[in-house]
C-alpha atoms as a PDB file:
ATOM      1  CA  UNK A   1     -32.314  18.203   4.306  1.00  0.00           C
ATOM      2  CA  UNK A   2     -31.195  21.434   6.394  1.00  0.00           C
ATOM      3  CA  UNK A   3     -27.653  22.512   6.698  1.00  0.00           C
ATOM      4  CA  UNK A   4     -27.375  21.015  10.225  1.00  0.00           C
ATOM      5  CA  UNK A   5     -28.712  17.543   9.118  1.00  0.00           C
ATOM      6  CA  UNK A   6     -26.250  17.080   6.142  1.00  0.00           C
ATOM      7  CA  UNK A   7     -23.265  17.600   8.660  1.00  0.00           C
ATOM      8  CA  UNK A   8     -24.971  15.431  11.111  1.00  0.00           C
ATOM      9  CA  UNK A   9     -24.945  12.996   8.277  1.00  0.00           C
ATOM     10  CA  UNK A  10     -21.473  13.640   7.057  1.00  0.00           C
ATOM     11  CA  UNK A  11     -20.063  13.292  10.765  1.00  0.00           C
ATOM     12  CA  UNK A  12     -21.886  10.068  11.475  1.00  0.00           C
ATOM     13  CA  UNK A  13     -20.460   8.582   7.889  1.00  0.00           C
ATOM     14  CA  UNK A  14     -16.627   9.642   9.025  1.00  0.00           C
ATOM     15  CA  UNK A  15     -17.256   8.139  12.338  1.00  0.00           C
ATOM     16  CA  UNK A  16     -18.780   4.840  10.734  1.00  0.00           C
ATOM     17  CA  UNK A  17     -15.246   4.721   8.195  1.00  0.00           C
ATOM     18  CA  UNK A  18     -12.873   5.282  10.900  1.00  0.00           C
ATOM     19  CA  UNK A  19     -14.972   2.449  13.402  1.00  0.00           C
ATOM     20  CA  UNK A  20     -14.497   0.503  10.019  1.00  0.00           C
ATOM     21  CA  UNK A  21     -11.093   1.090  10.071  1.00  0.00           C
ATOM     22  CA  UNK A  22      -9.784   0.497  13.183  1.00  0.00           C
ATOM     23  CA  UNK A  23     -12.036  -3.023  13.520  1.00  0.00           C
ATOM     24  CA  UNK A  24      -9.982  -4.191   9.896  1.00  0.00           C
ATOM     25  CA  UNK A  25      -6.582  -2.834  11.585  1.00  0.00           C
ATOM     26  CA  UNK A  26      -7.487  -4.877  14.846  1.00  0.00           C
ATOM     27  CA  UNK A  27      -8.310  -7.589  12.841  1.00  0.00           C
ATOM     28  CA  UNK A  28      -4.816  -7.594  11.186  1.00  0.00           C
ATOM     29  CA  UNK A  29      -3.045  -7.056  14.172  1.00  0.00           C
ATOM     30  CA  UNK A  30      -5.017 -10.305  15.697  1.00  0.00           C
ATOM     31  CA  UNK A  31      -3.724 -12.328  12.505  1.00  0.00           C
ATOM     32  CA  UNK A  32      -0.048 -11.316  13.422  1.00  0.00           C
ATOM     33  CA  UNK A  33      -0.544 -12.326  17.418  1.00  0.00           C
ATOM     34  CA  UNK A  34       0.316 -15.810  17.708  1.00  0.00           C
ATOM     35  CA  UNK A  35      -1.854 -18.374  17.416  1.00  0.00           C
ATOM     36  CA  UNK A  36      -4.044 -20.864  20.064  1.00  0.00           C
ATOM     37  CA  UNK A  37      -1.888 -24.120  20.790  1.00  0.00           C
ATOM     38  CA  UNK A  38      -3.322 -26.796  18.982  1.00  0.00           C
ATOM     39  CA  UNK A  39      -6.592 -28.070  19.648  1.00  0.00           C
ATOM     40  CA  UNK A  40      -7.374 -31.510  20.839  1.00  0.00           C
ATOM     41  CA  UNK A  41      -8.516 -32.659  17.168  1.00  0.00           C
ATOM     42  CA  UNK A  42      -4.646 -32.013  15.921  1.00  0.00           C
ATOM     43  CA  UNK A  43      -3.083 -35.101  17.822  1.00  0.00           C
ATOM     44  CA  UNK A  44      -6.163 -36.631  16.614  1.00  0.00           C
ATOM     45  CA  UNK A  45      -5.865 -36.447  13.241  1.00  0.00           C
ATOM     46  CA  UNK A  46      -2.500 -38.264  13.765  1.00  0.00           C
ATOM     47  CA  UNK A  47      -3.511 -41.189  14.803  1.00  0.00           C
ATOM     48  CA  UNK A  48      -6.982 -41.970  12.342  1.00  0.00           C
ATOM     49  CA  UNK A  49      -6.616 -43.604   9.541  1.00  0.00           C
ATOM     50  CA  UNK A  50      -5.366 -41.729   6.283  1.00  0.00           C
ATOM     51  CA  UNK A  51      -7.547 -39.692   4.680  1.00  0.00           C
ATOM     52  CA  UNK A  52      -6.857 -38.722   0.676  1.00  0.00           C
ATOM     53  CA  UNK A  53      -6.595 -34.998  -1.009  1.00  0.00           C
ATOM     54  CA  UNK A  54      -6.149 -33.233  -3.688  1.00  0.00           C
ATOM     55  CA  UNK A  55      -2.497 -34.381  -4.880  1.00  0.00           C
ATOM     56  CA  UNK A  56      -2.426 -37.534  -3.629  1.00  0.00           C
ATOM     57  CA  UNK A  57      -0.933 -39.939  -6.445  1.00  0.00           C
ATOM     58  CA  UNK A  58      -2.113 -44.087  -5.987  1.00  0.00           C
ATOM     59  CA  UNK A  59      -1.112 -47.260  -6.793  1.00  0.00           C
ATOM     60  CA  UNK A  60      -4.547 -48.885  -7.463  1.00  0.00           C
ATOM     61  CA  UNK A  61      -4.347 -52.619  -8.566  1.00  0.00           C
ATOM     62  CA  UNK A  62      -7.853 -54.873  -9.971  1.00  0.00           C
ATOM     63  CA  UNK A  63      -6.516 -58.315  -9.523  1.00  0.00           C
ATOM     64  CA  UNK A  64      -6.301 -60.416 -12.665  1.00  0.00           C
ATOM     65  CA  UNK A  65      -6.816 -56.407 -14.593  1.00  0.00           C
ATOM     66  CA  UNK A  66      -3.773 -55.457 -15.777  1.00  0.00           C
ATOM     67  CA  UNK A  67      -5.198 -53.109 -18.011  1.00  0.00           C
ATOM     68  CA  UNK A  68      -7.211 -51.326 -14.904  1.00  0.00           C
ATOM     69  CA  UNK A  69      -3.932 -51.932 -12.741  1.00  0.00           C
ATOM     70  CA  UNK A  70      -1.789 -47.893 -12.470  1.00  0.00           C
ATOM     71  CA  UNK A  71      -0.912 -45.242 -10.652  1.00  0.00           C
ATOM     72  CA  UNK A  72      -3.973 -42.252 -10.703  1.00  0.00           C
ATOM     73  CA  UNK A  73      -3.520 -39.008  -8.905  1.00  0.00           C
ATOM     74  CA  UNK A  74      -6.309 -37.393  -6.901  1.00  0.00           C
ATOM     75  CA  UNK A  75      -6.964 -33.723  -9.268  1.00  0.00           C
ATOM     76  CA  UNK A  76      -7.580 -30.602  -7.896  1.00  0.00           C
ATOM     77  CA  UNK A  77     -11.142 -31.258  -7.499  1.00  0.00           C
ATOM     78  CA  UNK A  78     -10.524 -34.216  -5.940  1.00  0.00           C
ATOM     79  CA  UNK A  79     -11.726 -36.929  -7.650  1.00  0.00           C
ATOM     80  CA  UNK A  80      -9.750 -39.731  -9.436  1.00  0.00           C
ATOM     81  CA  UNK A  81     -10.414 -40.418 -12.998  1.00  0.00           C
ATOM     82  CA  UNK A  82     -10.579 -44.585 -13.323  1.00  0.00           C
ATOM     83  CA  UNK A  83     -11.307 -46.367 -16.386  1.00  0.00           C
ATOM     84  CA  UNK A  84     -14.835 -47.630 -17.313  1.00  0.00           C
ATOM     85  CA  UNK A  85     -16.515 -45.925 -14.013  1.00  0.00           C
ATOM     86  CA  UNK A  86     -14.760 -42.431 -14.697  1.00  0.00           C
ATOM     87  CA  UNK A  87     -14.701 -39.981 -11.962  1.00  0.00           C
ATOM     88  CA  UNK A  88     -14.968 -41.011  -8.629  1.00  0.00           C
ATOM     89  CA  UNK A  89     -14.720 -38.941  -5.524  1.00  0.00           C
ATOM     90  CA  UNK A  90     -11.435 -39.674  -3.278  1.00  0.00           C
ATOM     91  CA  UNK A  91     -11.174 -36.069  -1.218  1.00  0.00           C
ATOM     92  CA  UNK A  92     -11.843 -36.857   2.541  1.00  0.00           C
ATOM     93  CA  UNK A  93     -11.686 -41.270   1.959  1.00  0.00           C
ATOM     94  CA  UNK A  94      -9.829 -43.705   3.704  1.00  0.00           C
ATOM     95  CA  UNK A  95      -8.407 -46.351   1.447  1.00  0.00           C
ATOM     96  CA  UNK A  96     -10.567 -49.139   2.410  1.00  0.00           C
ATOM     97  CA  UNK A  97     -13.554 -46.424   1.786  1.00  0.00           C
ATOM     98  CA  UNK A  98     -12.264 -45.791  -1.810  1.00  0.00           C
ATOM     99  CA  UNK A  99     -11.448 -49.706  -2.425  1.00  0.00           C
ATOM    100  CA  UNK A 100     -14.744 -50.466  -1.616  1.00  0.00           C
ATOM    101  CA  UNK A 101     -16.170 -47.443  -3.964  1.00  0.00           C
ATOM    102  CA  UNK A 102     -14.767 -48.417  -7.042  1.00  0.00           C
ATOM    103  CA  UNK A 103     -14.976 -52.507  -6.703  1.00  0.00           C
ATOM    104  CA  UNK A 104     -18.933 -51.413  -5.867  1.00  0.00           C
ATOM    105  CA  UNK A 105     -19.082 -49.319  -9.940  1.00  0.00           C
ATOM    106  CA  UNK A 106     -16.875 -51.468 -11.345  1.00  0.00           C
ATOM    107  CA  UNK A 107     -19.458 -54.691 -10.254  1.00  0.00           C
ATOM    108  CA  UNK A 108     -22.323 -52.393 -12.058  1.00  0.00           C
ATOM    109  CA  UNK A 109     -21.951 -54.330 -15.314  1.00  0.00           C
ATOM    110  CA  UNK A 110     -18.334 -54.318 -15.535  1.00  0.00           C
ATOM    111  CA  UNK A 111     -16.787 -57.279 -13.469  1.00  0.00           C
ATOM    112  CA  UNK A 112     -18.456 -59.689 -11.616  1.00  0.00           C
ATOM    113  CA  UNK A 113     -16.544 -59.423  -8.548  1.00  0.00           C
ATOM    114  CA  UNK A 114     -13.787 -56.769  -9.005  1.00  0.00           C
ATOM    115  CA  UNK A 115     -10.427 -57.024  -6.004  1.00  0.00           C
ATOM    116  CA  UNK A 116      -9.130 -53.939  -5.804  1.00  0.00           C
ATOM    117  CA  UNK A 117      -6.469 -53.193  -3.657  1.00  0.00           C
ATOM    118  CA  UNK A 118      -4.874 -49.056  -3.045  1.00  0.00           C
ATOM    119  CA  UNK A 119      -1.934 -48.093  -1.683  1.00  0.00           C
ATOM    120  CA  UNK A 120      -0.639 -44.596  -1.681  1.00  0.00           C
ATOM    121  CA  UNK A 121       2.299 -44.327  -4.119  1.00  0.00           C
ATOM    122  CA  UNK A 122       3.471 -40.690  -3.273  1.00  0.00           C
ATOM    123  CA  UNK A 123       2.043 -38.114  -0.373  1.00  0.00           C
ATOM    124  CA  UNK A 124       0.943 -34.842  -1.465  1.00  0.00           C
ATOM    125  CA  UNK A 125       3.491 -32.785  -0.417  1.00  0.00           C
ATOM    126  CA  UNK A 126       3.762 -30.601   3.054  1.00  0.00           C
ATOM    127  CA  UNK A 127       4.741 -26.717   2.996  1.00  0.00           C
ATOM    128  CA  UNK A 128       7.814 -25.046   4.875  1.00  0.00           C
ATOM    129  CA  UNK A 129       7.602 -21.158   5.630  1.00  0.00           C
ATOM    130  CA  UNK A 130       8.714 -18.103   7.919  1.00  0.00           C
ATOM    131  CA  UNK A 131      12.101 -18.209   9.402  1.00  0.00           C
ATOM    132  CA  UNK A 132      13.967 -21.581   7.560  1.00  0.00           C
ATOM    133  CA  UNK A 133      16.537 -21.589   5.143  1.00  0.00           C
ATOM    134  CA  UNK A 134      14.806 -22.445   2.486  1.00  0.00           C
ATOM    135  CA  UNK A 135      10.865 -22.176   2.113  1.00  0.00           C
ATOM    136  CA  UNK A 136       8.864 -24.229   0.035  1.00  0.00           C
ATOM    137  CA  UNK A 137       7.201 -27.235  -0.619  1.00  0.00           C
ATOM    138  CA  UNK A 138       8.560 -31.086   0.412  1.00  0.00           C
ATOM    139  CA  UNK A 139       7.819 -34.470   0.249  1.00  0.00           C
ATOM    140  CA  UNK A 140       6.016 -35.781   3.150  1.00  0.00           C
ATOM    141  CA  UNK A 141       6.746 -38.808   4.317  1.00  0.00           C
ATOM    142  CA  UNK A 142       4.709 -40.740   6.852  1.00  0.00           C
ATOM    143  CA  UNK A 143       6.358 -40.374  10.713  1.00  0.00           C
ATOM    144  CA  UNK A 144       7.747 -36.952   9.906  1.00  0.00           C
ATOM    145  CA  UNK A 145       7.644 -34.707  12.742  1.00  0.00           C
ATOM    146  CA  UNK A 146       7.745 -30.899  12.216  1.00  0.00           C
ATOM    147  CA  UNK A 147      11.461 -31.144  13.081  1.00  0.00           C
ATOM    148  CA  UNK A 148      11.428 -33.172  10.044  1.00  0.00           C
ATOM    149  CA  UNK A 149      10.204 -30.590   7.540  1.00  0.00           C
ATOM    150  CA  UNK A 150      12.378 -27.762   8.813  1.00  0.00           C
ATOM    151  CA  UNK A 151      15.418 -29.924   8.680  1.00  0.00           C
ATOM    152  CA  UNK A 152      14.601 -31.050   4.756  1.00  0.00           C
ATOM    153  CA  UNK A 153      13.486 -27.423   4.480  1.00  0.00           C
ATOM    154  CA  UNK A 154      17.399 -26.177   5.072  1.00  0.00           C
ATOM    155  CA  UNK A 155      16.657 -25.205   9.285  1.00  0.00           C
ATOM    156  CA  UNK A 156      15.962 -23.042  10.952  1.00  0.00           C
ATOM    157  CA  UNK A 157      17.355 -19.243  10.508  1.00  0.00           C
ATOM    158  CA  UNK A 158      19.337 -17.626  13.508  1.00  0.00           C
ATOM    159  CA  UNK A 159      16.093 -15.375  13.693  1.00  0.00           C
ATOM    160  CA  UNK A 160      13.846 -18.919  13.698  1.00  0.00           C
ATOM    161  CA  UNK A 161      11.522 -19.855  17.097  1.00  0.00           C
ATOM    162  CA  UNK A 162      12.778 -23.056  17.786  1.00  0.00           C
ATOM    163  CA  UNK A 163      10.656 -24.256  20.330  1.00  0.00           C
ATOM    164  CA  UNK A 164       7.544 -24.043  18.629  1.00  0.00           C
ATOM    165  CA  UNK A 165       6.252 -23.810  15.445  1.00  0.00           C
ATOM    166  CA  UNK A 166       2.415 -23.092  13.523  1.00  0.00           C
ATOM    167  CA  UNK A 167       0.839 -25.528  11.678  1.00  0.00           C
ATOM    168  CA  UNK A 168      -2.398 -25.305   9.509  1.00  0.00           C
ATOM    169  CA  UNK A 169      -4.313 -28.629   8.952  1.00  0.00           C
ATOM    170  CA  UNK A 170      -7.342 -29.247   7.247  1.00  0.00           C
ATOM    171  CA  UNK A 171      -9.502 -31.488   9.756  1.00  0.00           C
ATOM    172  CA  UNK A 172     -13.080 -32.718   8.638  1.00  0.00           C
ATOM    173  CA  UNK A 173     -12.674 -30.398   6.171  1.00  0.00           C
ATOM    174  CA  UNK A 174     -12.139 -27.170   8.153  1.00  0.00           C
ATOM    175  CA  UNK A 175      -9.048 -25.823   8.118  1.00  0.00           C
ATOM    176  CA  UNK A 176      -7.498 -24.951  11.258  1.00  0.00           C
ATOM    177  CA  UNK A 177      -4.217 -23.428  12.691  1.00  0.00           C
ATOM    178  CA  UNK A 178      -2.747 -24.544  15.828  1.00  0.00           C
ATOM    179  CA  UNK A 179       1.128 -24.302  17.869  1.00  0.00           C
ATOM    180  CA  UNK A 180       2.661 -27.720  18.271  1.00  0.00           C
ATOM    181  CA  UNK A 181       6.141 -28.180  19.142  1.00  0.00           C
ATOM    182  CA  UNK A 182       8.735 -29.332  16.742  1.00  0.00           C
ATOM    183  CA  UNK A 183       8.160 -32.904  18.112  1.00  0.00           C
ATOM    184  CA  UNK A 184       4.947 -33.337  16.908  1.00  0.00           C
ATOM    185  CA  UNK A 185       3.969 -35.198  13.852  1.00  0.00           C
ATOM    186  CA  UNK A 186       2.908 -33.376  10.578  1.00  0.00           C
ATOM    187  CA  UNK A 187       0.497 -34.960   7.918  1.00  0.00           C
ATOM    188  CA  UNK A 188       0.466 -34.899   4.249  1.00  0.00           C
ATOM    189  CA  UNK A 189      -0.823 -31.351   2.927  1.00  0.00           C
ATOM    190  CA  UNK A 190       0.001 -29.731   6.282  1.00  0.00           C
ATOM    191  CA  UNK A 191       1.430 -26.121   6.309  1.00  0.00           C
ATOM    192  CA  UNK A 192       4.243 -25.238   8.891  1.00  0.00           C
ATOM    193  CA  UNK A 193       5.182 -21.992   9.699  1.00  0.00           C
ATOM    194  CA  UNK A 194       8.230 -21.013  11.849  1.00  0.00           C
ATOM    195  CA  UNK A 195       7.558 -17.782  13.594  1.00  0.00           C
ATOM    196  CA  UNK A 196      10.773 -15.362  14.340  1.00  0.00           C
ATOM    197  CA  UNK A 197      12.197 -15.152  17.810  1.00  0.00           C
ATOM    198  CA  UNK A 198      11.000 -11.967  19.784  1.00  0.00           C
ATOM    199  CA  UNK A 199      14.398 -11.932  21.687  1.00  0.00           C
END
């Protein structure tokens, strides 16, 4: 390769690095621009029927079972560990969906015609961040709004956007970010973010 090549070579891989560069740094700046408002699927989600997740703890009862009758949480992997059927997959189920799962293994050779009945016992929780007084993680409870969470979550700071706020939702399992206002309804497992005031 001559002298004049190599540099050629050389320039085009600086070039390449710094196009690189910039498209990561654009990217970045994109994730700190503020986000789409919610899409139509958010309000939605509000108003279908409960779906389960990871953290999810249940009251499941087998009538006349008392020994099959607890509370189970959903794991991490989302599945529910039940006696005599073992594992069975909750993540994305409604509860009549997961009633009718386990009565279905529990009639394969177990009990001839199992009545289970679920009812959630405790909400995985919802997540609080940005600009309240005091971030974290909080109990959800069905109806909250995302006025709600940033009131259990200690308010908003004097720096806090209180018009608006971001909130990440996993929907069909894709998880997607959308503004709502503060008078919109949150669901279980939902992230909201409150954004600092520009003024």
């Amino acid at each position: 390769m001559s002298f004049v090549q190599s540099k050629h070579v050389l320039a085009t891989h600086v070039l390449a690095k710094h196009v690189l560069a910039l498209a990561l740094a654009a990217t970045a700046l994109a994730g700190c621009t503020s986000s789409a408002p919610a899409p139509k699927s958010f309000q939605e989600a509000t108003i279908q029927p409960y779906r389960l997740d990871s953290g999810d703890r249940l009251r499941i009862s087998v009538f006349d079972q008392p020994g099959l009758t607890n509370t189970y949480t959903v794991d991490q992997a989302g599945y529910v560990a039940f006696p005599l059927i073992g594992q069975i997959a909750a993540r994305g189920q409604t509860l009549p969906a997961l009633e009718g799962a386990i009565a279905a293994r529990l009639r394969q050779g177990y009990l001839r015609d199992p009545d289970v009945t679920i009812e959630v016992d405790r909400y995985r929780p919802v997540f609080v961040m940005g600009e309240v007084g005091r971030p974290g993680q909080y109990s959800y409870v069905p109806g909250m709004t995302a006025q709600n969470a940033v009131a259990i979550a200690g308010g908003f700071t004097s720096r806090g956007n209180q018009r608006d706020v971001d909130v990440t939702r996993k929907i069909n399992g894709q998880v997607i970010t959308g503004r709502t206002a503060t008078s919109a309804p949150v669901l279980a497992g939902d992230t909201i973010y409150v954004r600092e005031r520009l003024f």
